[in-house]
Structure formats: C-alpha cells, structure tokens
C-alpha atoms as a PDB file:
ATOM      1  CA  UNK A   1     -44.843  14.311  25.437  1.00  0.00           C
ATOM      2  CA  UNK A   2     -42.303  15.905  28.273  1.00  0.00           C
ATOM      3  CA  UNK A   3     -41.843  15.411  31.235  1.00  0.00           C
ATOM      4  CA  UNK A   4     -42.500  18.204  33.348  1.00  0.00           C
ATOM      5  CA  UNK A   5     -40.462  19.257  36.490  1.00  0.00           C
ATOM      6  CA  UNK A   6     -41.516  17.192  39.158  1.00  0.00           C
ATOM      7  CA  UNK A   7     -41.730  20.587  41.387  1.00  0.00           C
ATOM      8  CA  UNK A   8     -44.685  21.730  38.818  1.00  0.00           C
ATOM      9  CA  UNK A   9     -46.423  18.143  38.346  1.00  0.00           C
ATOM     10  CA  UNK A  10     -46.322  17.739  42.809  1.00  0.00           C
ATOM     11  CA  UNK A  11     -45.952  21.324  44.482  1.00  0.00           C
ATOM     12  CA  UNK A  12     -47.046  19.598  48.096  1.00  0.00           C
ATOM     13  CA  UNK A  13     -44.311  16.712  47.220  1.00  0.00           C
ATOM     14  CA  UNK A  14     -41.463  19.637  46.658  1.00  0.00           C
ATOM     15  CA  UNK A  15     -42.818  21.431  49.410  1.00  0.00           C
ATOM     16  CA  UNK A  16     -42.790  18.865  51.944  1.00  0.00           C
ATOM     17  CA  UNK A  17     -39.363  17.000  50.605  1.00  0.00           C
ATOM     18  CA  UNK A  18     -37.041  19.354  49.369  1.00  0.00           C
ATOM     19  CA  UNK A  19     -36.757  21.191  52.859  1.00  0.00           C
ATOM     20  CA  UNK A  20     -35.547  18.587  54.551  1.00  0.00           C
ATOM     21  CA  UNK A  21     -33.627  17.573  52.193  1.00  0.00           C
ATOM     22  CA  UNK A  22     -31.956  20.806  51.562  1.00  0.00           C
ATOM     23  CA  UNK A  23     -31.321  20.612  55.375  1.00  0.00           C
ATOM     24  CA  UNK A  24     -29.734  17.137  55.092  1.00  0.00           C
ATOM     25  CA  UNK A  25     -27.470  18.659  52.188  1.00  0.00           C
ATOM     26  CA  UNK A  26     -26.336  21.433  54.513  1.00  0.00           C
ATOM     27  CA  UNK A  27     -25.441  18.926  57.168  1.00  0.00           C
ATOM     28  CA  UNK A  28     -23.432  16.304  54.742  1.00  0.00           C
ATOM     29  CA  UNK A  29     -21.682  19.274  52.215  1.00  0.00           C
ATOM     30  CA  UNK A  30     -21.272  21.941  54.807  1.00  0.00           C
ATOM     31  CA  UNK A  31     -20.866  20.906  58.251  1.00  0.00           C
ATOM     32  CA  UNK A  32     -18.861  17.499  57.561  1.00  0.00           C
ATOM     33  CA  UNK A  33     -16.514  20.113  54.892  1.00  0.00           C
ATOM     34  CA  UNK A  34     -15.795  22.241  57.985  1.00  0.00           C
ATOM     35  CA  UNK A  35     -15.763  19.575  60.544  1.00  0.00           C
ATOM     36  CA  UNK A  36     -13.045  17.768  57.815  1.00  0.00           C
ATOM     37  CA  UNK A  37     -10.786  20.707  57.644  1.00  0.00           C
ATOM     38  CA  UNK A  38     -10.684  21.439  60.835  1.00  0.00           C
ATOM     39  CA  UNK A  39      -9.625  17.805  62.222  1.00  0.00           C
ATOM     40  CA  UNK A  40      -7.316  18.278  58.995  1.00  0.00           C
ATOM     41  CA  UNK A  41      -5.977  21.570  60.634  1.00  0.00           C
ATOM     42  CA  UNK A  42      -5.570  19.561  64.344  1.00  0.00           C
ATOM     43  CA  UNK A  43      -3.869  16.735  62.167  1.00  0.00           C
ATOM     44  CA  UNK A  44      -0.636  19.341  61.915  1.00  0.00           C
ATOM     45  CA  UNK A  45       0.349  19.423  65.513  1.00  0.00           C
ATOM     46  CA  UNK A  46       2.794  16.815  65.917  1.00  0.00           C
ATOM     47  CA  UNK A  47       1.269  14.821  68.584  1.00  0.00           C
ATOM     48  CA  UNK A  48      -2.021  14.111  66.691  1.00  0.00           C
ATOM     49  CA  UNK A  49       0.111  14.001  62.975  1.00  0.00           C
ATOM     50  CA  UNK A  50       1.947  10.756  65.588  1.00  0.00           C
ATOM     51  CA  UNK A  51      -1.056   9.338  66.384  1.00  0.00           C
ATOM     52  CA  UNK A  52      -2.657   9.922  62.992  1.00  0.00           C
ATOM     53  CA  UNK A  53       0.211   7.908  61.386  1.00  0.00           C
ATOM     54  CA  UNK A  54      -0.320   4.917  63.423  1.00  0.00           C
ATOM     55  CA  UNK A  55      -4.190   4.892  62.321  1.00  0.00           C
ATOM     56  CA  UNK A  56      -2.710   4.731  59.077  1.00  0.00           C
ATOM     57  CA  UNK A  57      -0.814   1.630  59.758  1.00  0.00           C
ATOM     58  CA  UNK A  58      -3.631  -0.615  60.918  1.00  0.00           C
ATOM     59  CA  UNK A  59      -4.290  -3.331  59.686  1.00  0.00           C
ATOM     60  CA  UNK A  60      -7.657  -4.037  57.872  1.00  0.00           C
ATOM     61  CA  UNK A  61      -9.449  -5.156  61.482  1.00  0.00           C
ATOM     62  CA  UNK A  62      -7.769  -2.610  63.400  1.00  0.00           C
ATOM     63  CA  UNK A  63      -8.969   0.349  60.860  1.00  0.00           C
ATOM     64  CA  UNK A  64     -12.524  -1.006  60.739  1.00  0.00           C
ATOM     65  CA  UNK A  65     -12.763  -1.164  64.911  1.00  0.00           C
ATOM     66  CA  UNK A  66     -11.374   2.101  64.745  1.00  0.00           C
ATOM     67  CA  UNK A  67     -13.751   3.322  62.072  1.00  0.00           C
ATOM     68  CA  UNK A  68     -17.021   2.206  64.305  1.00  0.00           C
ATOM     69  CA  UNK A  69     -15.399   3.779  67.351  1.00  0.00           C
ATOM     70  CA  UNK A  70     -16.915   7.277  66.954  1.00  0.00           C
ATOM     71  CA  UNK A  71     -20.815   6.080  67.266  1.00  0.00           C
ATOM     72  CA  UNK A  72     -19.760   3.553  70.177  1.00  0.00           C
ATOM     73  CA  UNK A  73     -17.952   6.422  72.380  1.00  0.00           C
ATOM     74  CA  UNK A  74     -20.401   8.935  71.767  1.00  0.00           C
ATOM     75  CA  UNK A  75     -23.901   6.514  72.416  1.00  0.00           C
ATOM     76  CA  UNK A  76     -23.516   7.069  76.401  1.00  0.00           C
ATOM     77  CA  UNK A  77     -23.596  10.853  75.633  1.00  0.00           C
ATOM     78  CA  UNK A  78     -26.590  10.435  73.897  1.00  0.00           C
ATOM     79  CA  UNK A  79     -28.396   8.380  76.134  1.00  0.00           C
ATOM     80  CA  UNK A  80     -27.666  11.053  79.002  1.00  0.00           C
ATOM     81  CA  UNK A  81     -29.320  13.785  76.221  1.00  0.00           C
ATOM     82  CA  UNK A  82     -32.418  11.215  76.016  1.00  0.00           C
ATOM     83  CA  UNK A  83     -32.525  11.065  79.901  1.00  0.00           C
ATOM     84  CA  UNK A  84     -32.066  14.810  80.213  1.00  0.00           C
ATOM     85  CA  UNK A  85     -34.991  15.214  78.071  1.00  0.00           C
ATOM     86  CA  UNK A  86     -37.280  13.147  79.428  1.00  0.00           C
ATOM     87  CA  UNK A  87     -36.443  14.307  82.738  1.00  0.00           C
ATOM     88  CA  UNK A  88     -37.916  18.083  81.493  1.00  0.00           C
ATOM     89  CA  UNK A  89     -34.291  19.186  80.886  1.00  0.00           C
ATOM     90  CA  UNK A  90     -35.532  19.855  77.222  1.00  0.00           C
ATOM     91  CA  UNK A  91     -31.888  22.213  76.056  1.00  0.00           C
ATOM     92  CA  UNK A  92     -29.601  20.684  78.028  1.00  0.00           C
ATOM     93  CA  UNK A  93     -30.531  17.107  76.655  1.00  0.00           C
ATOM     94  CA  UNK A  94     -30.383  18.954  73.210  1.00  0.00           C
ATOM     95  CA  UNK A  95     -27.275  20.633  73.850  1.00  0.00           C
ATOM     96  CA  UNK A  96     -25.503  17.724  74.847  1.00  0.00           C
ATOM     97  CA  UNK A  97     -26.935  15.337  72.206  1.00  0.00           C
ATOM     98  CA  UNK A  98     -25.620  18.066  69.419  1.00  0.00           C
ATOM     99  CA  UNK A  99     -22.449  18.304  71.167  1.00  0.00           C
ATOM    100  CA  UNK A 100     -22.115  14.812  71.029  1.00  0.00           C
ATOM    101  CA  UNK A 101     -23.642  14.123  67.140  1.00  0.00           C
ATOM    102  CA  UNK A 102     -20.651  17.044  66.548  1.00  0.00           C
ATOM    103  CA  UNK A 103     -17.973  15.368  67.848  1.00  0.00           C
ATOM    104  CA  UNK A 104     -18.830  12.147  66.469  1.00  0.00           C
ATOM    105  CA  UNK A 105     -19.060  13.270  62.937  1.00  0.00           C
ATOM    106  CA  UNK A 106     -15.920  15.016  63.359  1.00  0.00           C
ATOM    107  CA  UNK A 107     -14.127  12.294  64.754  1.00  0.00           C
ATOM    108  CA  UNK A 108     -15.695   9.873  62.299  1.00  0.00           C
ATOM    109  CA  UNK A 109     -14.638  12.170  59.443  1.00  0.00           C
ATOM    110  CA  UNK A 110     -11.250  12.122  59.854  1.00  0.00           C
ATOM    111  CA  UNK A 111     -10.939   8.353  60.643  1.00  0.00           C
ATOM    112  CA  UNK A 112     -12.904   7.900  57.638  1.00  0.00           C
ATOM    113  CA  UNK A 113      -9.872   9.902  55.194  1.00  0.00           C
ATOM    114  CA  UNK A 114      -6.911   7.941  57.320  1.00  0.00           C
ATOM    115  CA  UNK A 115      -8.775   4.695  57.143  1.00  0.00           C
ATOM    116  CA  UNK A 116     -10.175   4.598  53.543  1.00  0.00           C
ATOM    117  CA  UNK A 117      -7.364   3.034  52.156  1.00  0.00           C
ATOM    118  CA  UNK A 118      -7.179   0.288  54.119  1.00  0.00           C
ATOM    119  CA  UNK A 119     -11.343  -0.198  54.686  1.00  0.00           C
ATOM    120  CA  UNK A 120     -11.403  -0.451  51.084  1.00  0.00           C
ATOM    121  CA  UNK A 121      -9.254  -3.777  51.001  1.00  0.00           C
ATOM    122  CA  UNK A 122     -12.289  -5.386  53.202  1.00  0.00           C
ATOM    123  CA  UNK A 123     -15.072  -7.042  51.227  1.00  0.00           C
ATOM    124  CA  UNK A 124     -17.594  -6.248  53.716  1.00  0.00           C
ATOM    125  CA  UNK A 125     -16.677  -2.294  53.774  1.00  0.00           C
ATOM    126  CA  UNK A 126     -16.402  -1.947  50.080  1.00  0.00           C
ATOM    127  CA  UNK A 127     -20.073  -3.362  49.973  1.00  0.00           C
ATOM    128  CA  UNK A 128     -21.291  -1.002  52.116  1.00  0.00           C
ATOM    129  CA  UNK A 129     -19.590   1.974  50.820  1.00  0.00           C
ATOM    130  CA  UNK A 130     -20.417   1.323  47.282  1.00  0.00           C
ATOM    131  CA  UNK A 131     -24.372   0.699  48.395  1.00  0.00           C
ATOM    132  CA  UNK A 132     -24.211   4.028  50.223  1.00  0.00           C
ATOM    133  CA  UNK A 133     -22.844   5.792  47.344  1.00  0.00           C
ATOM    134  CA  UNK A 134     -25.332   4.414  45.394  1.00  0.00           C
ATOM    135  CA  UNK A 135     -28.226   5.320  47.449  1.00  0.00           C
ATOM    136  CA  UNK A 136     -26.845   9.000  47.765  1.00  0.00           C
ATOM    137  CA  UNK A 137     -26.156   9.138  43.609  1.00  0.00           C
ATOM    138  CA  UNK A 138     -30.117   7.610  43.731  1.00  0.00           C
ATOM    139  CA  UNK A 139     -31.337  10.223  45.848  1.00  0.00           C
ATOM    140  CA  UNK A 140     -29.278  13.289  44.473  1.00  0.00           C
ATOM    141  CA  UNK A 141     -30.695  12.140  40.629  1.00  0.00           C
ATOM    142  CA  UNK A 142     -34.360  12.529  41.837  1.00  0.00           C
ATOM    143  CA  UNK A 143     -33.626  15.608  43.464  1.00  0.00           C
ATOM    144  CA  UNK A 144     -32.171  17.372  40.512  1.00  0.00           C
ATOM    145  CA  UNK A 145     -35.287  17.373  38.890  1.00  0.00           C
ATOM    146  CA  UNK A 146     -36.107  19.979  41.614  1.00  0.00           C
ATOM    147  CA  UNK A 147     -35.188  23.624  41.006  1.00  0.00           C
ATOM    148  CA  UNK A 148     -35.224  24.309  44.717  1.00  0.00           C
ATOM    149  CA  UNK A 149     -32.735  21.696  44.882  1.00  0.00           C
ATOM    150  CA  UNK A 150     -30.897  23.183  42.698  1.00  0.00           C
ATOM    151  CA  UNK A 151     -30.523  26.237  43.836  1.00  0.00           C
ATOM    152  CA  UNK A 152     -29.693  25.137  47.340  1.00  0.00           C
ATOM    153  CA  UNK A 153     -26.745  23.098  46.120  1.00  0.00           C
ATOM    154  CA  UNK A 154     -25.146  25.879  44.295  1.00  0.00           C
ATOM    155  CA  UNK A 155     -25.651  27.979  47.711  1.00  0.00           C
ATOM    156  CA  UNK A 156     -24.650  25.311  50.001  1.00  0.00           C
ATOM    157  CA  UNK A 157     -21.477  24.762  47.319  1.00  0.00           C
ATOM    158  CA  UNK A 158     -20.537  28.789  48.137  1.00  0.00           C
ATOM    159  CA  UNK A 159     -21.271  27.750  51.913  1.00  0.00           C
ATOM    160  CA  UNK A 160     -19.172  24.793  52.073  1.00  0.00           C
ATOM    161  CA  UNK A 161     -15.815  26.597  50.077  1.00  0.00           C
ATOM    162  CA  UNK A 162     -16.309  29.610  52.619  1.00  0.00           C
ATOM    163  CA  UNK A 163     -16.346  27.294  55.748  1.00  0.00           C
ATOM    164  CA  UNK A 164     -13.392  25.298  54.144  1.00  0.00           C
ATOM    165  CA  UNK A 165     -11.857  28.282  53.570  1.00  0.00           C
ATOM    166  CA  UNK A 166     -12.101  30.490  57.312  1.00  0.00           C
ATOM    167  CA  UNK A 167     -11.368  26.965  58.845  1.00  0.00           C
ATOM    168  CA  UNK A 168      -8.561  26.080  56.868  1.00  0.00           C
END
C-alpha cells in the first residue's frame, strides 16, 4: 500500500507546521546568505581583511571564545528589548531586539567561515556541529514529504541567489 503525502493524510499538521517552518527556512537560507555576503563584502577593506586574518590564526581556544562572542555581546541588547517591552515600549523593545538578533547572526556568520577550520580540530565542536547537521538533515527529510515545503524552498532558493547577488 503507499504512502500518501503527509500534507493529504494531516492537512491541520501541514497547516499548522509548514508555516513556520517555511519562515524558519527564509531566516537560515535567505537572511544568513545575505547577512554572509555582505560581512564577505566588509571583509575586502583592508582594515577588517587585517583583523580577519588574525581570527584565522587562533588557536583552537581562541577561535571557539571568539565563535561564542556574538550571543555574549549582543545578550545586554536584548535584555534592554525585554525591559523596553515590558515597560509598554512594545516597537522599540522589538526594534532593538531585531537589531540586535541581526547583528549577531551577522557577526556570528562570518566568524563561523574564518573559524571553521580551526573549530573543526576540537572534539567538542565537531560533536556539536555534526549533531546539528544531523538534526537539520532530520528535519529537512520530514519536510520534503510536504509539497508546500517544497515549493517554498525552490522560492526561497531564487530569494537567497537574488539577495547574494544585489549584496555581493
């Protein structure tokens, strides 16, 4: 007997997960892709091409401090958005906790490319970047039973190569 698309078989599953994950595949494919390129683009001036060099030289501990630095600058910022907002200052506390989430990926993104090398000598790092992986192939698998899915990949794929592209 076949399977049948899990779509057809749950309708109020596809409708209430695919959304958000469609969502979720816009932020990982098409913002981190633009945020990537661009921090590529700022990697060209010859001050931050310096600087970027040196990341490349750490050493194992060095690159993984550096590689949690991101998240650790960016938490006071979001505690201030958490304050705003529960203080009744709703868009400002939203403003400045997107601002902040923005940065951070950005930043993280491009530590991430000069650090990889290195990261993936440590035990600890390979662990958890082979688990993520996994949990992402895991997750993608189920989805691509989904046509939705489906066809929000192949339009986030057009999105993400046009971003790439105007940024680059």
């Amino acid at each position: 007997m076949p399977v049948s698309e899990p779509s057809r078989r749950h309708p109020l599953v596809s409708a209430l997960l695919v959304p958000p994950a469609v969502i979720l595949l816009l932020l990982e494919e098409v913002i981190w892709a633009g945020l990537k390129a661009l921090m590529a683009r700022l990697g060209r001036l010859p001050l931050v091409a310096r600087l970027e060099a040196r990341i490349q030289a750490l050493p194992p501990l060095g690159a993984a401090a550096l590689f949690l630095a991101p998240g650790a600058v960016m938490f006071p910022f979001k505690l201030m958005a958490l304050w705003a907002i529960t203080q009744g200052h709703v868009l400002w506390g939203l403003l400045v906790l997107l601002t902040a989430k923005l940065t951070a990926t950005a930043l993280f993104a491009r530590i991430y490319t000069l650090c990889k090398p290195t990261l993936m000598t440590v035990a600890w790092f390979v662990r958890l970047h082979d688990w993520i992986n996994g949990v992402k192939a895991w997750a993608h698998a189920r989805l691509n039973g989904w046509r939705l899915w489906r066809f929000a990949r192949r339009a986030t794929g057009r999105l993400r190569a046009w971003v790439t592209r105007a940024i680059a």
